[in-house]
N, C-alpha and C. Protein backbone atom coordinates (compact mmCIF):
# COMPACT_ATOMS: atom_id res chain seq x y z
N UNK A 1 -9.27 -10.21 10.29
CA UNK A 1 -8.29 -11.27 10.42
C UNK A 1 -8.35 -12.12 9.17
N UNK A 2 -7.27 -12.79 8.84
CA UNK A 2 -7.41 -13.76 7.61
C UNK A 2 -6.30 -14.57 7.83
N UNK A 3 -6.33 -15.87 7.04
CA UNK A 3 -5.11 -16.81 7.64
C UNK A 3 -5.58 -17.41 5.95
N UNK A 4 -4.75 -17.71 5.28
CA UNK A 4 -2.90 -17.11 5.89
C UNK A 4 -2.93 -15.80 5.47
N UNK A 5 -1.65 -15.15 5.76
CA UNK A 5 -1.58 -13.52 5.93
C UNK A 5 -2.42 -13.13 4.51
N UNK A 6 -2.71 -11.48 4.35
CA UNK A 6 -3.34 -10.98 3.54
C UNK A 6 -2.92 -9.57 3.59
N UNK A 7 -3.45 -8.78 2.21
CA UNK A 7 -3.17 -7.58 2.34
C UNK A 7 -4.38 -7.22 2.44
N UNK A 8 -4.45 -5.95 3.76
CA UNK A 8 -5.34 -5.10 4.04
C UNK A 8 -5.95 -3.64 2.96
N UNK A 9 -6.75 -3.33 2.89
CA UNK A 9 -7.19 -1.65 2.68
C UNK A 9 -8.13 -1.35 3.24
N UNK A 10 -8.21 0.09 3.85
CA UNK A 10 -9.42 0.67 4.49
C UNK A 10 -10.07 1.57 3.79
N UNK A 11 -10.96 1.65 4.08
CA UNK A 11 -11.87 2.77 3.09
C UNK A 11 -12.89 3.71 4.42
N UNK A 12 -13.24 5.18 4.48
CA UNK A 12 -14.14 5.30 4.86
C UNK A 12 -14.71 6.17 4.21
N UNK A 13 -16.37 5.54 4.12
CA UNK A 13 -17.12 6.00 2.95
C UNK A 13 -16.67 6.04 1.69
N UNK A 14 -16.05 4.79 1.29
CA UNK A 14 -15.48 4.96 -0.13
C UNK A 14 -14.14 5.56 -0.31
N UNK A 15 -13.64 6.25 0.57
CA UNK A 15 -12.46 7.10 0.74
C UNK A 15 -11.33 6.39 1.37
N UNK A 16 -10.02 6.24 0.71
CA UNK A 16 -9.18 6.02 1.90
C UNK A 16 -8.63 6.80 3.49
N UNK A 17 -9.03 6.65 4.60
CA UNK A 17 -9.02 7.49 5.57
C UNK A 17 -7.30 7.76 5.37
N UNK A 18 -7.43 9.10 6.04
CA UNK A 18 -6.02 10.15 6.42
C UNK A 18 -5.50 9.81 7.16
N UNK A 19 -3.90 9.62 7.62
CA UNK A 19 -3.80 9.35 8.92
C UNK A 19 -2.83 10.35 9.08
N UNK A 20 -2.49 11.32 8.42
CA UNK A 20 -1.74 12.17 8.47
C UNK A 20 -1.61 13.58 9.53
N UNK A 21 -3.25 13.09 10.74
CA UNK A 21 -3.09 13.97 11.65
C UNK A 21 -2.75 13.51 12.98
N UNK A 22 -2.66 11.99 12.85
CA UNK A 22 -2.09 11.15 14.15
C UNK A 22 -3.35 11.04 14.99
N UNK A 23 -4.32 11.11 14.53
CA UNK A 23 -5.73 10.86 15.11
C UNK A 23 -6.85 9.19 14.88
N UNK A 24 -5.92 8.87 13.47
CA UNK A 24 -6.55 7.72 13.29
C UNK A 24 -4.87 7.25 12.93
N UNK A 25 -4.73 5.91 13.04
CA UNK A 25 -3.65 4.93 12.28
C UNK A 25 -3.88 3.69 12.04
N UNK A 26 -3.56 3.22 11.23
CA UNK A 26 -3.85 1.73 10.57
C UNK A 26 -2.72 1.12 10.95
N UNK A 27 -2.67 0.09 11.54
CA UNK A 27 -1.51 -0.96 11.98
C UNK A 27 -1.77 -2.67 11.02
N UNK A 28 -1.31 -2.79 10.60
CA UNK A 28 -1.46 -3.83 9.90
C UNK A 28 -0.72 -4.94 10.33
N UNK A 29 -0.45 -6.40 10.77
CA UNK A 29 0.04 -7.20 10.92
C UNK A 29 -0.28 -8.26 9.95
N UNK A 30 0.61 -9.55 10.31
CA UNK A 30 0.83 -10.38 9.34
C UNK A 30 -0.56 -10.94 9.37
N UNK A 31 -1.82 -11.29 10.01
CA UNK A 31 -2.79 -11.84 10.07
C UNK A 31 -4.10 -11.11 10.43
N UNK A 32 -4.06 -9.83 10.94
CA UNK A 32 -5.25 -9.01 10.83
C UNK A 32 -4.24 -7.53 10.81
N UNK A 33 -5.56 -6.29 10.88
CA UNK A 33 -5.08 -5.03 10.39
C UNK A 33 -6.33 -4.64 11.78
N UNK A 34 -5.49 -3.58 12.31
CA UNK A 34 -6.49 -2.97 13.59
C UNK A 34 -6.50 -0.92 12.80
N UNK A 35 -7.33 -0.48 13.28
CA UNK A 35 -7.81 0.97 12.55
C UNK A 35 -8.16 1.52 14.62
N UNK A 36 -7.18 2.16 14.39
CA UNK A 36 -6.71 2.84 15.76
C UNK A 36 -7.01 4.48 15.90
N UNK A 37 -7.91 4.73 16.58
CA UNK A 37 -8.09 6.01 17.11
C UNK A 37 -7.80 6.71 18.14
N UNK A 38 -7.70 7.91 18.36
CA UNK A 38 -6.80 8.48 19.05
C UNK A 38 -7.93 10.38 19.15
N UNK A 39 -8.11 10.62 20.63
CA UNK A 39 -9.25 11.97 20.30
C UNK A 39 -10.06 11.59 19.05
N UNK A 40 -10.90 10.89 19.45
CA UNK A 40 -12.06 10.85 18.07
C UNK A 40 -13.20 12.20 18.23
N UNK A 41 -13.12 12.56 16.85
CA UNK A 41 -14.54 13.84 16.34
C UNK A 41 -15.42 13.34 15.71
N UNK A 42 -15.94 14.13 15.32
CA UNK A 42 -16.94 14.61 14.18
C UNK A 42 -16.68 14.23 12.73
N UNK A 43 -15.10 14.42 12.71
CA UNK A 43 -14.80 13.78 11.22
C UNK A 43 -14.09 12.71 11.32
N UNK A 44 -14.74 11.84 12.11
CA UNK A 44 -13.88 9.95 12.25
C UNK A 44 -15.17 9.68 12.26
N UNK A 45 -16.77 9.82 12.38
CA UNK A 45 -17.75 9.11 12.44
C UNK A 45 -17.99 8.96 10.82
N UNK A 46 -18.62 7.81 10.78
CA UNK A 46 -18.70 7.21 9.33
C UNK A 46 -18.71 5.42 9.07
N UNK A 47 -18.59 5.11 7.93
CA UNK A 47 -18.67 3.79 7.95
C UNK A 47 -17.16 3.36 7.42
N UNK A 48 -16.51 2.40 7.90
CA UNK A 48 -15.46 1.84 7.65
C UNK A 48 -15.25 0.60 6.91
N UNK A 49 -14.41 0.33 6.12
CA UNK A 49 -14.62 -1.15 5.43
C UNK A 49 -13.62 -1.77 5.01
N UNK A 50 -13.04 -2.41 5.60
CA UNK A 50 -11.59 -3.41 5.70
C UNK A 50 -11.96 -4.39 4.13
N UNK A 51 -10.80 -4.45 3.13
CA UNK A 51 -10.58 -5.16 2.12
C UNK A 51 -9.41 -6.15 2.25
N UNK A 52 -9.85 -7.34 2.28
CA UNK A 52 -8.56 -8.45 2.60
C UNK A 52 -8.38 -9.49 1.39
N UNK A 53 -7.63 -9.45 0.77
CA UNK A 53 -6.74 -10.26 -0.19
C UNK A 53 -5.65 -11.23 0.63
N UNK A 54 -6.09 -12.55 -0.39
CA UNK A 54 -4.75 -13.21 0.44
C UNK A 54 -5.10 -14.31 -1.21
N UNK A 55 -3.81 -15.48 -0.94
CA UNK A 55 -3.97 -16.31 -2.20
C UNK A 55 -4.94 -16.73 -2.31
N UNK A 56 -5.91 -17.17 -1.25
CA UNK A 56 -7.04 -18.31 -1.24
C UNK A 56 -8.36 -17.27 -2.09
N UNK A 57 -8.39 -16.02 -2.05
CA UNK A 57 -9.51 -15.32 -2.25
C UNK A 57 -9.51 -13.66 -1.42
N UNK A 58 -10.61 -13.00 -1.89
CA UNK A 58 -11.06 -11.35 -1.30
C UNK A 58 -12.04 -11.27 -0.19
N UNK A 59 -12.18 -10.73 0.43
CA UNK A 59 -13.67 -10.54 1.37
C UNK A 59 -13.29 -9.09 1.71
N UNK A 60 -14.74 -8.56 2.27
CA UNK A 60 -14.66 -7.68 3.43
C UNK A 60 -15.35 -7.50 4.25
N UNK A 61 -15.15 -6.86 4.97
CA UNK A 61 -16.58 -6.43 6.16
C UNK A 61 -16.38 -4.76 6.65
N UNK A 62 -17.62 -4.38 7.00
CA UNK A 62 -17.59 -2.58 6.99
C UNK A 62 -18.50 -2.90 8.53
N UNK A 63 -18.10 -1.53 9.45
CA UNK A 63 -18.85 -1.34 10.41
C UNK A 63 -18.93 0.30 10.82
N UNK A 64 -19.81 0.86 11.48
CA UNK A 64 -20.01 2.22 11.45
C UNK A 64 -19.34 2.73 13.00
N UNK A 65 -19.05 3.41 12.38
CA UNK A 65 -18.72 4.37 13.94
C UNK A 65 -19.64 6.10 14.15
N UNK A 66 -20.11 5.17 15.32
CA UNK A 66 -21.10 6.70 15.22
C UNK A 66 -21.21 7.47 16.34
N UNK A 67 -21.31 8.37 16.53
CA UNK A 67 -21.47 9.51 17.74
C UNK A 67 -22.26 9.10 18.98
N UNK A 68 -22.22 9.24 20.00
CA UNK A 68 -22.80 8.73 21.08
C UNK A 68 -24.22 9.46 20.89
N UNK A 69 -25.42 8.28 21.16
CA UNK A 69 -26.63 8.68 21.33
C UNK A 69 -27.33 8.69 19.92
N UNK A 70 -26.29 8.28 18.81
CA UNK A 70 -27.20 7.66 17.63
C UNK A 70 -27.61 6.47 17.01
N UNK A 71 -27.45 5.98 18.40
CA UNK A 71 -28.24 4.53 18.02
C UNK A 71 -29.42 4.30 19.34
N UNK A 72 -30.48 3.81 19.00
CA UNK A 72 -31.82 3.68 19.57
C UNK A 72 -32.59 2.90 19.28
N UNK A 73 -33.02 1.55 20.34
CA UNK A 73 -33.67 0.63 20.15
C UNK A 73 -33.76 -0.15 21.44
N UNK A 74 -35.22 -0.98 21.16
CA UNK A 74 -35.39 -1.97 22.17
C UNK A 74 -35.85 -1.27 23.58
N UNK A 75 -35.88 0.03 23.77
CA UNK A 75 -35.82 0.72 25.18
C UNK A 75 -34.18 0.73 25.64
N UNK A 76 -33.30 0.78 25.03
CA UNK A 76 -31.81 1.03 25.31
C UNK A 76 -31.25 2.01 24.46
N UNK A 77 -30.63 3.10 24.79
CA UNK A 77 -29.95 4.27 23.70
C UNK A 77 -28.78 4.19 24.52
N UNK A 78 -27.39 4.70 23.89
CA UNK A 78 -26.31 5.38 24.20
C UNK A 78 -26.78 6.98 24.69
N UNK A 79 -26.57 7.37 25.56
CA UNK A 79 -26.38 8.81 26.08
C UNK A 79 -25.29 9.61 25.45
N UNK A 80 -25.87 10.36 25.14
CA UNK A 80 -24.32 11.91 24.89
C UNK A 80 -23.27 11.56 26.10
N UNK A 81 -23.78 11.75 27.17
CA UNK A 81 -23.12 11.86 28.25
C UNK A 81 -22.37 10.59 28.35
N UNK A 82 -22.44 9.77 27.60
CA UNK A 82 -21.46 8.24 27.66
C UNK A 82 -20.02 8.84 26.89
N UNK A 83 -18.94 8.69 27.88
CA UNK A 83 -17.82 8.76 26.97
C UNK A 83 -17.49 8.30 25.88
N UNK A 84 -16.92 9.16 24.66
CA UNK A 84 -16.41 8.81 23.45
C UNK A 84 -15.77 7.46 23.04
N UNK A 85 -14.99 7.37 23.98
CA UNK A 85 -13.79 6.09 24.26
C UNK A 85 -14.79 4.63 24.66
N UNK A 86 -15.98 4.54 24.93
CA UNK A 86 -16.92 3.87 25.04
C UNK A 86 -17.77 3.24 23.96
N UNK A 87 -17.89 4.47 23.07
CA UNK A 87 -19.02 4.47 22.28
C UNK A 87 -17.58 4.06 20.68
N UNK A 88 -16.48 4.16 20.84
CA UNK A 88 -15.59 3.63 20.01
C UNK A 88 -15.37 2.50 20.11
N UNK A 89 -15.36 1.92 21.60
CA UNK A 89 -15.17 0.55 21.63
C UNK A 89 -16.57 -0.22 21.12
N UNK A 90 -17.51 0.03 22.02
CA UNK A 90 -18.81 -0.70 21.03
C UNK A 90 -18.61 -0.66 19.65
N UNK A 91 -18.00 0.16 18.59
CA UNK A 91 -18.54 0.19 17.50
C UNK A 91 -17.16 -1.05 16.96
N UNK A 92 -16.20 -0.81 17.13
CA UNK A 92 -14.95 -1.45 17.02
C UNK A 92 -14.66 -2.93 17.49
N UNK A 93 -15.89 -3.21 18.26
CA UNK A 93 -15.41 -4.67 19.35
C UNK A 93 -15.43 -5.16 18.51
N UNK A 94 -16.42 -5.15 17.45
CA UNK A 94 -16.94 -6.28 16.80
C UNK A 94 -15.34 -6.56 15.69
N UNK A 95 -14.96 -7.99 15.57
CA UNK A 95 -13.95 -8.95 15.41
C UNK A 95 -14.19 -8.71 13.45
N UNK A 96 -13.39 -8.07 12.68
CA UNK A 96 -13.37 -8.30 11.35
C UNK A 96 -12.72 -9.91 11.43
N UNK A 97 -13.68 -10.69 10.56
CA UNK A 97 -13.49 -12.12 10.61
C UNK A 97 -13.13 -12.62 9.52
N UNK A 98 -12.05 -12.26 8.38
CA UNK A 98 -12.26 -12.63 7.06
C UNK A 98 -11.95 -13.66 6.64
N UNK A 99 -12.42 -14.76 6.23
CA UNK A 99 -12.33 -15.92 5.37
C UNK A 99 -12.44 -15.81 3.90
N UNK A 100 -11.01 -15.83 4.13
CA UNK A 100 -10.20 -15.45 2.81
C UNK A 100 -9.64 -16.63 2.84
């Protein structure tokens, strides 16, 4: 998110992601940009990293999206057996906050 509006870019792993198979899409609005999945695989896990420009200044923030059951700690893991659509939202909840 950024106020006032800004221009977005995504990167994953350095790369601009594809959206050319209708599996991922970038929606951008006047005040934040959402990175939308759709059947997530094997080749959507990775790290993501939103670039926001606006007049005031740049920021970004990156967060990972990772396969169910690769994260482990505290005595709490994700299970394989936890749906995909689960283990996307955990990785995604978290609010890109840019103060720009």
């Amino acid at each position: 998110m950024a106020v006032p509006p800004a221009a977005f870019e995504w990167y994953r792993d350095d790369h601009r992601p594809l959206e050319s198979d209708n599996t991922l899409r970038i929606k951008n609005e006047k005040t934040r940009s959402l990175l939308l999945f759709t059947n997530v695989t094997e080749k959507h896990f990775g790290n993501y990293t939103c670039f926001a420009s606006n007049r005031l200044g740049a920021s970004n923030a990156s967060m990972l999206l990772f396969r169910p059951g690769a994260i482990k700690g505290r005595g709490v893991s994700l299970h394989a057996g936890m749906s995909v659509g689960v283990s996307v939202w955990l990785s995604l909840s978290a609010v890109l906050l840019l103060k720009v």
